[in-house]
PDB file of N, CA and C in Angstrom:
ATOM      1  N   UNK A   1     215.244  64.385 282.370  1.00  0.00           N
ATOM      2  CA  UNK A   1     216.277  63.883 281.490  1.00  0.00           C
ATOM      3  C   UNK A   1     216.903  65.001 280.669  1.00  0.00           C
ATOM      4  N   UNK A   2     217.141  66.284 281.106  1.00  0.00           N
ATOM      5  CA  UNK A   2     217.937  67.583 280.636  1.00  0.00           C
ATOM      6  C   UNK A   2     218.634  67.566 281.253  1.00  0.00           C
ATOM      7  N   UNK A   3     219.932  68.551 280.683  1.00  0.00           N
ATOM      8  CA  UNK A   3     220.820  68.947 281.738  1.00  0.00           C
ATOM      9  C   UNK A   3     220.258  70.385 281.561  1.00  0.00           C
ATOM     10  N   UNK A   4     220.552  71.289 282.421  1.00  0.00           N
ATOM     11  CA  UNK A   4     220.048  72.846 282.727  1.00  0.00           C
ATOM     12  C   UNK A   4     221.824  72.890 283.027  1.00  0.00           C
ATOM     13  N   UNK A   5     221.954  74.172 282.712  1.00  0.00           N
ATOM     14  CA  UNK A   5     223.320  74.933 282.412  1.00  0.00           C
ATOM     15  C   UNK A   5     223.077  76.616 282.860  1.00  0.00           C
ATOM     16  N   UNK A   6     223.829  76.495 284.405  1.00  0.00           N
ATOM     17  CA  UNK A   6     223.470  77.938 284.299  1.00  0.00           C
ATOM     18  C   UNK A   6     225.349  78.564 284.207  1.00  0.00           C
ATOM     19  N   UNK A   7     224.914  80.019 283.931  1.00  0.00           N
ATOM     20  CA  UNK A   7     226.314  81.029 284.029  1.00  0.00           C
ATOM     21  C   UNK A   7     225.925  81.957 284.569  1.00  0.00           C
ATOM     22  N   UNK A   8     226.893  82.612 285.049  1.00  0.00           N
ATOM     23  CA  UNK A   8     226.978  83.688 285.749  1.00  0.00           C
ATOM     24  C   UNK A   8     227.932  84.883 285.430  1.00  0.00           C
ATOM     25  N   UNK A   9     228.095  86.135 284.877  1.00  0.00           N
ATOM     26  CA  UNK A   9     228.864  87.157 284.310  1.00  0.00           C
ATOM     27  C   UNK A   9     228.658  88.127 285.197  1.00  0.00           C
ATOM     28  N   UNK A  10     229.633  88.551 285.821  1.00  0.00           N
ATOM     29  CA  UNK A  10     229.943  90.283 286.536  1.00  0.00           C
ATOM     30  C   UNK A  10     230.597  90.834 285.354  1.00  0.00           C
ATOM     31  N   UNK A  11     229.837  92.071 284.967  1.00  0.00           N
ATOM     32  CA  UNK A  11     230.317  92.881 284.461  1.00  0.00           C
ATOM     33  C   UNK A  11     230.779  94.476 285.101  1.00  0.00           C
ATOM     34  N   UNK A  12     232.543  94.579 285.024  1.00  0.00           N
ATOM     35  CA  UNK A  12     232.603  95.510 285.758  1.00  0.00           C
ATOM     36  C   UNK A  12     232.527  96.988 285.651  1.00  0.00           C
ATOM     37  N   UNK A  13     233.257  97.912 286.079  1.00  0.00           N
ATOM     38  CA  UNK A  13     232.865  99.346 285.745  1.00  0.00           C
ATOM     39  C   UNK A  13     233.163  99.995 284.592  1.00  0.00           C
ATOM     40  N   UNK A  14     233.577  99.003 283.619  1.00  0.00           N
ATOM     41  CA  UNK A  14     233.823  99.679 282.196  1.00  0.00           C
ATOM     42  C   UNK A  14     232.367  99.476 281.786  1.00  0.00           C
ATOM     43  N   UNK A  15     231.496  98.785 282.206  1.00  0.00           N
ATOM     44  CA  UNK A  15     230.287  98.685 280.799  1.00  0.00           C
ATOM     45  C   UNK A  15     229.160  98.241 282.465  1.00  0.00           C
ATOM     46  N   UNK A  16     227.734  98.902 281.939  1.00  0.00           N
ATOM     47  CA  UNK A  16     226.899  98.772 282.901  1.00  0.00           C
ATOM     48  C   UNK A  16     225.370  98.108 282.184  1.00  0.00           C
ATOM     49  N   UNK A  17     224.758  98.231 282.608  1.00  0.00           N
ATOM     50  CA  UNK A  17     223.423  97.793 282.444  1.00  0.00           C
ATOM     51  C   UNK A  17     222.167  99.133 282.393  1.00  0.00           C
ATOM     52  N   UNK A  18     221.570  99.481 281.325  1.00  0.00           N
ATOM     53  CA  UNK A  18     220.737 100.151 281.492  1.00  0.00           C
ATOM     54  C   UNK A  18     219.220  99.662 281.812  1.00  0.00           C
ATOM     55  N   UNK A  19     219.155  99.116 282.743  1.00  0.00           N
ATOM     56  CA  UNK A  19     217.668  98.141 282.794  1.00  0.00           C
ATOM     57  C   UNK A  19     216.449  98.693 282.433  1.00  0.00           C
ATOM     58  N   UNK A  20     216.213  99.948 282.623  1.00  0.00           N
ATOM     59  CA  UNK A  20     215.242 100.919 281.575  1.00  0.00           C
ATOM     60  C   UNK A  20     215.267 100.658 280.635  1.00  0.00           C
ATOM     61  N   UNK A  21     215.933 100.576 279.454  1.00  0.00           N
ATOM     62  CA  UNK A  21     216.009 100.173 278.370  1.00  0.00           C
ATOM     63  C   UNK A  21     216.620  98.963 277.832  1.00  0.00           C
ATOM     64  N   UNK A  22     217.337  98.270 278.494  1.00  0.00           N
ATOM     65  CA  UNK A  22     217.865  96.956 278.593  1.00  0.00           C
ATOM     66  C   UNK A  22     219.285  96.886 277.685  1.00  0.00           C
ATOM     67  N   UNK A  23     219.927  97.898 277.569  1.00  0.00           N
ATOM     68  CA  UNK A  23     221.195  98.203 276.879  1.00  0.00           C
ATOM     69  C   UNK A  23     221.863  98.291 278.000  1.00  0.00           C
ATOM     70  N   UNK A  24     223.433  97.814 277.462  1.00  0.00           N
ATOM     71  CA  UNK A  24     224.538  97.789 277.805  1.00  0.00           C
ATOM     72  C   UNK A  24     225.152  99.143 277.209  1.00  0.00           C
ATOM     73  N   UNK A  25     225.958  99.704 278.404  1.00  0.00           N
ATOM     74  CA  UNK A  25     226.952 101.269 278.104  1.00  0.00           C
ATOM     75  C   UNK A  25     227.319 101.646 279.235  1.00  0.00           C
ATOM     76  N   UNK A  26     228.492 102.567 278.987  1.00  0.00           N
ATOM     77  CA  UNK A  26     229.462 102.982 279.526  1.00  0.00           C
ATOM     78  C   UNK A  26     229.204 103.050 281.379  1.00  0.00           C
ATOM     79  N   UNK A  27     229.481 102.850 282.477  1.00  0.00           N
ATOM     80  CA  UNK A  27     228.913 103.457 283.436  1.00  0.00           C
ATOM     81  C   UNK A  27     229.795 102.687 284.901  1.00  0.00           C
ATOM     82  N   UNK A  28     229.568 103.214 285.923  1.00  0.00           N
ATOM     83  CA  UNK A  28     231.018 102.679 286.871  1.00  0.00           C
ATOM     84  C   UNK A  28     230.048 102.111 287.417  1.00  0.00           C
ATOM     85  N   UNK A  29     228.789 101.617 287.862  1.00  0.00           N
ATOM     86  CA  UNK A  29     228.275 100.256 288.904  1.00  0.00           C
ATOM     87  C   UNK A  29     228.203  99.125 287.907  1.00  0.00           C
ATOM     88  N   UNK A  30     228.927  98.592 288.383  1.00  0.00           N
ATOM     89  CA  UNK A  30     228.717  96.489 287.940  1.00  0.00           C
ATOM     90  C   UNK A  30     227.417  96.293 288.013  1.00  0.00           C
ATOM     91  N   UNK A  31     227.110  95.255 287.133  1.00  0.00           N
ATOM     92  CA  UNK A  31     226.056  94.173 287.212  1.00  0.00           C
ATOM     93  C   UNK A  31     225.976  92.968 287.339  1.00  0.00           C
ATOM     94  N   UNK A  32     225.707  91.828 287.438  1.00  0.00           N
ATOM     95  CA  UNK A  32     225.715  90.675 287.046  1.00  0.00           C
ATOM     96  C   UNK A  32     224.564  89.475 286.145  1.00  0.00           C
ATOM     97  N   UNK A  33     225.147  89.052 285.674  1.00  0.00           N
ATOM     98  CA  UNK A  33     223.780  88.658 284.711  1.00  0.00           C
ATOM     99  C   UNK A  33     224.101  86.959 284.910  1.00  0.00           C
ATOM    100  N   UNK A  34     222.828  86.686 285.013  1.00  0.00           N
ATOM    101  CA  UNK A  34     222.593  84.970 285.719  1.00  0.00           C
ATOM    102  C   UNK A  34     221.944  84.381 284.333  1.00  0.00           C
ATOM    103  N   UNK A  35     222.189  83.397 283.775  1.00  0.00           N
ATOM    104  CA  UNK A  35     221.632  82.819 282.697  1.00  0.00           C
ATOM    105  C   UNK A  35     221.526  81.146 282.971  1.00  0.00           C
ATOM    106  N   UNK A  36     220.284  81.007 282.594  1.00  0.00           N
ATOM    107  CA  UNK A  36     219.918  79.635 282.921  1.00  0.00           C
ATOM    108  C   UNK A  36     219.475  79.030 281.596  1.00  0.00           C
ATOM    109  N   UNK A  37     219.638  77.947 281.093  1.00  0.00           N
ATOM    110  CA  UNK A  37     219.736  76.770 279.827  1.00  0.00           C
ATOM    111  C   UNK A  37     218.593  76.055 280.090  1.00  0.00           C
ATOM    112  N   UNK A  38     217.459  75.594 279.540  1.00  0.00           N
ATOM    113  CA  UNK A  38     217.144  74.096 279.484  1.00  0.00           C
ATOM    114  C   UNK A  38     216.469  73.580 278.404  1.00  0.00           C
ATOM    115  N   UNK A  39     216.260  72.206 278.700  1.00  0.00           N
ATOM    116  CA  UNK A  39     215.766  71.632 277.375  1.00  0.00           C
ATOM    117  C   UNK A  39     213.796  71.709 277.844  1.00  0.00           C
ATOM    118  N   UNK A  40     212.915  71.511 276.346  1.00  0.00           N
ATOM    119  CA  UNK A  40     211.502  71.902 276.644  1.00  0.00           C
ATOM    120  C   UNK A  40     211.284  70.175 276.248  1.00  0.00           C
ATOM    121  N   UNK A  41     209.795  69.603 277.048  1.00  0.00           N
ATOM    122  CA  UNK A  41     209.095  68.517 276.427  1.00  0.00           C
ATOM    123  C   UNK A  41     208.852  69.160 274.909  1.00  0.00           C
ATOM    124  N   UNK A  42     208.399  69.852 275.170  1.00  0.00           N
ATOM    125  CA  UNK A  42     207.293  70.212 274.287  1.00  0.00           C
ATOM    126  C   UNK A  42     207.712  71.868 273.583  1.00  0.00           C
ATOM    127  N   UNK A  43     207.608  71.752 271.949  1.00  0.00           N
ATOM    128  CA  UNK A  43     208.404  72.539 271.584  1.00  0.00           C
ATOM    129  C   UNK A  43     207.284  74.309 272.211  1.00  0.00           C
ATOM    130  N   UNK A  44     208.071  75.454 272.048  1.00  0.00           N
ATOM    131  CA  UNK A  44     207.932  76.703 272.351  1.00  0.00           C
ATOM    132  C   UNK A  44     208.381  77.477 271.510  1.00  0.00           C
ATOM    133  N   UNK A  45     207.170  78.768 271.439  1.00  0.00           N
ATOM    134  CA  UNK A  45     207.948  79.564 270.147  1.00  0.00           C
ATOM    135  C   UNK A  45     207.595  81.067 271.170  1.00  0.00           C
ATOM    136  N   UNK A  46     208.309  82.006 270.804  1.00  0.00           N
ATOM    137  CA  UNK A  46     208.479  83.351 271.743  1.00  0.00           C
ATOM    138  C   UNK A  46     207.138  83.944 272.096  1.00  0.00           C
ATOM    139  N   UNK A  47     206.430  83.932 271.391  1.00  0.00           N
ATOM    140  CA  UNK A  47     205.300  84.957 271.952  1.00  0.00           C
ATOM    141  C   UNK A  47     204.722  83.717 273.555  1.00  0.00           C
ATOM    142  N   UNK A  48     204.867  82.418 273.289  1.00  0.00           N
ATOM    143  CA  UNK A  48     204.007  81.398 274.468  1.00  0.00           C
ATOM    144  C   UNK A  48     205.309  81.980 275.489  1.00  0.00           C
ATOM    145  N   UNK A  49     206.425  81.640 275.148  1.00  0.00           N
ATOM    146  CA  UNK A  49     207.626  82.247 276.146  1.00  0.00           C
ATOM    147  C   UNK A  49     207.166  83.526 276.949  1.00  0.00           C
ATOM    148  N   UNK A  50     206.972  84.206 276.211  1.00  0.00           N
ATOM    149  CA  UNK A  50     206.824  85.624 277.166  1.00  0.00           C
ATOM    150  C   UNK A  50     205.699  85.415 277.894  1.00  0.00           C
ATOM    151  N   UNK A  51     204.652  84.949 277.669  1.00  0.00           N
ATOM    152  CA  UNK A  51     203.211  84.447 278.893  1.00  0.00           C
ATOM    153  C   UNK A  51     203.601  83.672 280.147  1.00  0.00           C
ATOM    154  N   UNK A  52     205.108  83.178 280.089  1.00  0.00           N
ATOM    155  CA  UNK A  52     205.474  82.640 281.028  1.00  0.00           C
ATOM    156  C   UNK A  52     205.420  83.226 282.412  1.00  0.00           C
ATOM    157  N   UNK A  53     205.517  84.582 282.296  1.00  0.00           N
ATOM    158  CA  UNK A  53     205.807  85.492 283.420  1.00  0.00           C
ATOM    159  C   UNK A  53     204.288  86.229 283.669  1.00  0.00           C
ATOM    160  N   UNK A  54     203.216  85.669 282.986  1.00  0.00           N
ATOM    161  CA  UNK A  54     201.916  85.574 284.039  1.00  0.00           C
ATOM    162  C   UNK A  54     201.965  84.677 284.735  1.00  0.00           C
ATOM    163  N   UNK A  55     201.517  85.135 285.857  1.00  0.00           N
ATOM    164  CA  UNK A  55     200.960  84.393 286.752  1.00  0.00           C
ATOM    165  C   UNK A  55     200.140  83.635 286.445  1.00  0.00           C
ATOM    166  N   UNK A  56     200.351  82.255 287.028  1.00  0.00           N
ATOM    167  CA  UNK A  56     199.300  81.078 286.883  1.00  0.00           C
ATOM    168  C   UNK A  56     199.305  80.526 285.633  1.00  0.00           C
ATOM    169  N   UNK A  57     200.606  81.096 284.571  1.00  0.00           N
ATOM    170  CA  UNK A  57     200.335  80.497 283.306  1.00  0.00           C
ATOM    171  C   UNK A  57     201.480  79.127 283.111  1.00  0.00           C
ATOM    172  N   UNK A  58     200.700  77.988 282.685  1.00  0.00           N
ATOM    173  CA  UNK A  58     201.439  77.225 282.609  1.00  0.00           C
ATOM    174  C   UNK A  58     201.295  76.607 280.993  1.00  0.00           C
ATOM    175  N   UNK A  59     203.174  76.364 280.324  1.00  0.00           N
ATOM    176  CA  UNK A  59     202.754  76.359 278.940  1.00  0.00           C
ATOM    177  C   UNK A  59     202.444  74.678 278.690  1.00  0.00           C
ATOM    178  N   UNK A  60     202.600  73.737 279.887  1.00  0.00           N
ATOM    179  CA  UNK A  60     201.937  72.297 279.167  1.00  0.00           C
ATOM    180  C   UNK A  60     200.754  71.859 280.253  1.00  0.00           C
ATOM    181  N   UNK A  61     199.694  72.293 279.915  1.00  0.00           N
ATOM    182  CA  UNK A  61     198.329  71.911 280.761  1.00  0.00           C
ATOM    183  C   UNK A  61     197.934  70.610 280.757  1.00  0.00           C
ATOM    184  N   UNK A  62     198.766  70.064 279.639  1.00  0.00           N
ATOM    185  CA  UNK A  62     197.968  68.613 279.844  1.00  0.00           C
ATOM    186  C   UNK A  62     198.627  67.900 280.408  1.00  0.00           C
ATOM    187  N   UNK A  63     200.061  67.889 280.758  1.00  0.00           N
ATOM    188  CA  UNK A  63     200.562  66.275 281.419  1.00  0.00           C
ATOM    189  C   UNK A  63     200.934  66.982 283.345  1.00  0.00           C
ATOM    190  N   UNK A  64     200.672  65.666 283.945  1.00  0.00           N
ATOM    191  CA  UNK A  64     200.788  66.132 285.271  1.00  0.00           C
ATOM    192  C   UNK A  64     202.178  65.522 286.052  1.00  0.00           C
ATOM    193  N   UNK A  65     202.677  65.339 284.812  1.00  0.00           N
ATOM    194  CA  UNK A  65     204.528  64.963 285.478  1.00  0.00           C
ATOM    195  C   UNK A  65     205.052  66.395 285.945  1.00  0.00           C
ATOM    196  N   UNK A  66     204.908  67.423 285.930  1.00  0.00           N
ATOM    197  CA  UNK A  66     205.597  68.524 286.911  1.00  0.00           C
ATOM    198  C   UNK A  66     203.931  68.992 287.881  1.00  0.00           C
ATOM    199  N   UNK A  67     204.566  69.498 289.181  1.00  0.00           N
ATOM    200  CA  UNK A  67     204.092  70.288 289.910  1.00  0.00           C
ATOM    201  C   UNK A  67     204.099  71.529 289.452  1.00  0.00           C
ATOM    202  N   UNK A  68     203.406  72.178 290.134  1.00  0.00           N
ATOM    203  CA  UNK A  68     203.637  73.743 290.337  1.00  0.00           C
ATOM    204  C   UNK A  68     202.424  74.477 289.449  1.00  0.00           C
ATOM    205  N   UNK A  69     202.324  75.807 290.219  1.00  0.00           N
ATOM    206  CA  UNK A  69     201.207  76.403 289.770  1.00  0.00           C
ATOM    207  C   UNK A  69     201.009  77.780 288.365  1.00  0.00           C
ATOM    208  N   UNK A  70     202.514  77.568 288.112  1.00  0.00           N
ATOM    209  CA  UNK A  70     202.815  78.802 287.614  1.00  0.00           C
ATOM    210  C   UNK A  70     202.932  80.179 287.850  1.00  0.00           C
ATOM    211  N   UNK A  71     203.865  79.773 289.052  1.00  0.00           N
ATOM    212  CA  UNK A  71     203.975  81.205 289.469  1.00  0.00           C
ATOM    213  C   UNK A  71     205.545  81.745 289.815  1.00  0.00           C
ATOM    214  N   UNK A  72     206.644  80.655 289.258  1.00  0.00           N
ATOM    215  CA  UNK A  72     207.899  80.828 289.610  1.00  0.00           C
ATOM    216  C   UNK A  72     208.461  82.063 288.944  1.00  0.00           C
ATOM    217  N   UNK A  73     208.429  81.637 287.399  1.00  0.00           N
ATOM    218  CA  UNK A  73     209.185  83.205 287.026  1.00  0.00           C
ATOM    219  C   UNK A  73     208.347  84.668 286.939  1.00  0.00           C
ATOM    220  N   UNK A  74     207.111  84.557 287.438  1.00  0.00           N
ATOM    221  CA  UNK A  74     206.323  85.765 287.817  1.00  0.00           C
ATOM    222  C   UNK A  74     207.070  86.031 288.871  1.00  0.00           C
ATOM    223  N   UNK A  75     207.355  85.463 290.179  1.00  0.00           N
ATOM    224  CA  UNK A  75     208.191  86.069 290.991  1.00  0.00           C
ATOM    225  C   UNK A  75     209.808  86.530 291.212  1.00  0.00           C
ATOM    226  N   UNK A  76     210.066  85.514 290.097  1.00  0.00           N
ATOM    227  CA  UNK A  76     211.340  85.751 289.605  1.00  0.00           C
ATOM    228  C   UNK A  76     211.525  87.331 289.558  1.00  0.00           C
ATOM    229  N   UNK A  77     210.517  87.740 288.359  1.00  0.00           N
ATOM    230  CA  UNK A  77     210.551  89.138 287.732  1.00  0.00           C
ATOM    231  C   UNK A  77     210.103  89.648 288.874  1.00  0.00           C
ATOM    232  N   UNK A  78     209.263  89.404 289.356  1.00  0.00           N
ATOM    233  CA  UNK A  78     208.746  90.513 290.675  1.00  0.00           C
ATOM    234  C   UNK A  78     210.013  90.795 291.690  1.00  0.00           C
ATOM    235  N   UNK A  79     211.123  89.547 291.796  1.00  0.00           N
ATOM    236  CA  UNK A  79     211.837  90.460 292.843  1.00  0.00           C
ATOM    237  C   UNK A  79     212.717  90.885 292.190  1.00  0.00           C
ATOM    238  N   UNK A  80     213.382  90.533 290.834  1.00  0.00           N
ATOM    239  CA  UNK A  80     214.183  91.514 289.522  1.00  0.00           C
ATOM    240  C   UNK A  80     214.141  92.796 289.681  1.00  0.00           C
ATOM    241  N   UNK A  81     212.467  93.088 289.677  1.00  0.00           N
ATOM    242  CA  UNK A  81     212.117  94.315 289.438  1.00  0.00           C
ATOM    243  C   UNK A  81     212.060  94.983 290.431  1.00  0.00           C
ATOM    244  N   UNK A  82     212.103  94.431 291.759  1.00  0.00           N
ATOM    245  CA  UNK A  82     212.545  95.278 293.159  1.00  0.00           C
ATOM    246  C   UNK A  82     214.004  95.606 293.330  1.00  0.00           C
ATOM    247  N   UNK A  83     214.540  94.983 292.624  1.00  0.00           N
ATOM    248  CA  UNK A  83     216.008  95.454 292.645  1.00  0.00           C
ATOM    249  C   UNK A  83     216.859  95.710 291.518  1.00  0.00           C
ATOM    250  N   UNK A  84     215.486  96.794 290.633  1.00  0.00           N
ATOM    251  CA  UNK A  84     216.089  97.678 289.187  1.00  0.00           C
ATOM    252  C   UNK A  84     216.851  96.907 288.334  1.00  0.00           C
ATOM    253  N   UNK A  85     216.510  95.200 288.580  1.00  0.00           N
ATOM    254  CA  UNK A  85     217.020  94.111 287.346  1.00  0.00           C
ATOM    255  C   UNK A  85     216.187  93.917 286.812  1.00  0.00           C
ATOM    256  N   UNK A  86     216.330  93.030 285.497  1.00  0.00           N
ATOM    257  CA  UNK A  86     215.580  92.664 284.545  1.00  0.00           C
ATOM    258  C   UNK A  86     215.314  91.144 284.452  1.00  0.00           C
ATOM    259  N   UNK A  87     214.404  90.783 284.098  1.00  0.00           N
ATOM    260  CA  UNK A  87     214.386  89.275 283.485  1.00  0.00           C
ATOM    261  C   UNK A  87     213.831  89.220 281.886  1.00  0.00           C
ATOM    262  N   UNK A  88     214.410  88.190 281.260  1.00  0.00           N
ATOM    263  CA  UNK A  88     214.202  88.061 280.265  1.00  0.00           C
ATOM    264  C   UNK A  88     214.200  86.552 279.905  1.00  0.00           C
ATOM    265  N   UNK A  89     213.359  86.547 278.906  1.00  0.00           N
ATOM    266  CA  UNK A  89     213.123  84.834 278.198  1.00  0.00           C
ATOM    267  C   UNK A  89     213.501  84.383 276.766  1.00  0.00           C
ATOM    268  N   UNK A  90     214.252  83.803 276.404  1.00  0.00           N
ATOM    269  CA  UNK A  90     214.725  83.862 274.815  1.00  0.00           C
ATOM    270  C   UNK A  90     214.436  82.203 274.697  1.00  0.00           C
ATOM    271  N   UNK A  91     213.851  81.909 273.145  1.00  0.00           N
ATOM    272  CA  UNK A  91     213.892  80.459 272.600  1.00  0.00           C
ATOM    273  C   UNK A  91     214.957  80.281 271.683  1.00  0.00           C
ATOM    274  N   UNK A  92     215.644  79.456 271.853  1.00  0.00           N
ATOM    275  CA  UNK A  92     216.994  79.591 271.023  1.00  0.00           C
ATOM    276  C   UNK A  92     216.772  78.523 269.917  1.00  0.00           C
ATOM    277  N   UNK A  93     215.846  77.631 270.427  1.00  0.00           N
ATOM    278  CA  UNK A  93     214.933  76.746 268.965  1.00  0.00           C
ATOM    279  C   UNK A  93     213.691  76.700 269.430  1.00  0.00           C
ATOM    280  N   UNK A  94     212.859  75.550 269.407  1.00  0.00           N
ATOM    281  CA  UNK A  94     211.463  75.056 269.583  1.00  0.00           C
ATOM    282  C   UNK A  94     211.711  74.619 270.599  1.00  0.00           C
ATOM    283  N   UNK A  95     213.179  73.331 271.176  1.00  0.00           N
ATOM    284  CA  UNK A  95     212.863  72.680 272.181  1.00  0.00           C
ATOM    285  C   UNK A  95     213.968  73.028 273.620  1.00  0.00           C
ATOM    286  N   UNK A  96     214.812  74.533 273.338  1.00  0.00           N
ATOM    287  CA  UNK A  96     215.805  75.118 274.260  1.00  0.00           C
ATOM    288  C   UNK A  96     215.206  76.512 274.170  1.00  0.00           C
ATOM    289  N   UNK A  97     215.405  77.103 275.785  1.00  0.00           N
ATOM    290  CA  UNK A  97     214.863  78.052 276.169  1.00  0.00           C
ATOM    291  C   UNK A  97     215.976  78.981 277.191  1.00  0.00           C
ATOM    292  N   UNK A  98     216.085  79.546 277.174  1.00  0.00           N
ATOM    293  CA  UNK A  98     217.344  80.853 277.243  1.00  0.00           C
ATOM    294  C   UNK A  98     216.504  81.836 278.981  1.00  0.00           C
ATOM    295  N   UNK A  99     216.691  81.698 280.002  1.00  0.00           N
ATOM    296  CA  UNK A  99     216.397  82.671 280.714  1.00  0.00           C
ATOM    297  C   UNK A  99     217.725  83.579 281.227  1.00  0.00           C
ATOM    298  N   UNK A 100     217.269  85.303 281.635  1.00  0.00           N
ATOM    299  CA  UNK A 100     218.614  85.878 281.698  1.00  0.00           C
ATOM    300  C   UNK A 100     217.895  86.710 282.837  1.00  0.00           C
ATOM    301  N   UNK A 101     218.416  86.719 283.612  1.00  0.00           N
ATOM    302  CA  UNK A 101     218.600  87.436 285.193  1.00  0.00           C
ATOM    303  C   UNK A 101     219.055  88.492 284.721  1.00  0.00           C
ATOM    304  N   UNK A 102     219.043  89.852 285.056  1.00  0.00           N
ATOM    305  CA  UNK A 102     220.266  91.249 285.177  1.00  0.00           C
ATOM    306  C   UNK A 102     219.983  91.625 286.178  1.00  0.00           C
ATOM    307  N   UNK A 103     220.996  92.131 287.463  1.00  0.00           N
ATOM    308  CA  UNK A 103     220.670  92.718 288.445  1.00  0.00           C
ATOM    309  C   UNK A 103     222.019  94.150 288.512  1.00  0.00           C
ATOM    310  N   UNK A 104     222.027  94.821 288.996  1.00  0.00           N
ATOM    311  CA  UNK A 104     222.934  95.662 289.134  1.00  0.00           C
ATOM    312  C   UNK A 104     223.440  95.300 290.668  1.00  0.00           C
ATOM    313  N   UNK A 105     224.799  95.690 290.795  1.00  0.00           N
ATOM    314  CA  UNK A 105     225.460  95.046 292.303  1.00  0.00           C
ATOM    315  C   UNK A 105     225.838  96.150 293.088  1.00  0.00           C
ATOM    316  N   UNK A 106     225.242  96.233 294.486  1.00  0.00           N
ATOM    317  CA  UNK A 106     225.592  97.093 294.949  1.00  0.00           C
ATOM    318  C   UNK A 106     227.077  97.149 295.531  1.00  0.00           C
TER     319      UNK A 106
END
């Protein structure tokens, strides 16, 4: 009963992605950055956010209305990070959660 909201931004050769450091500056390869929205059951505060991207960690253990083992945005980042992008997790309150893709485009 959420809606999930994603966007999508190419940024072109005026401004690049430093994924080493995760700054934006000057540089001629594009990037694109994927951002995904949703709403939480159950509220979340940043430090449980960032455990998201262990493996096997799941942040509501007790109810068995979702599947899955906890291992989606571990791989997320794992193939990010094969292709010198970034992932990132932001809580924008307790019960909305902010994910951001960066990849650079070849």
């Amino acid at each position: 009963d959420s809606t999930i909201m994603i966007s999508a931004t190419v940024f072109t050769s005026t401004t690049s992605l430093n994924v080493a450091e995760d700054e934006v500056r000057p540089s001629k390869q594009p990037w694109l950055r994927l951002t995904i929205t949703n709403r939480l059951d159950k509220p979340l505060d940043q430090s449980q956010a960032d455990k998201l991207f262990e493996r096997f960690y799941r942040h509501d253990k007790t109810s068995h209305k979702y599947a899955g083992t906890g291992l989606g945005l571990s791989i997320v980042q794992a193939i990010a990070n094969a292709h010198k992008g970034t992932v990132g997790i932001t809580i924008k309150d307790e019960y909305f959660f902010e994910v951001t893709v960066r990849l650079l485009m070849a």
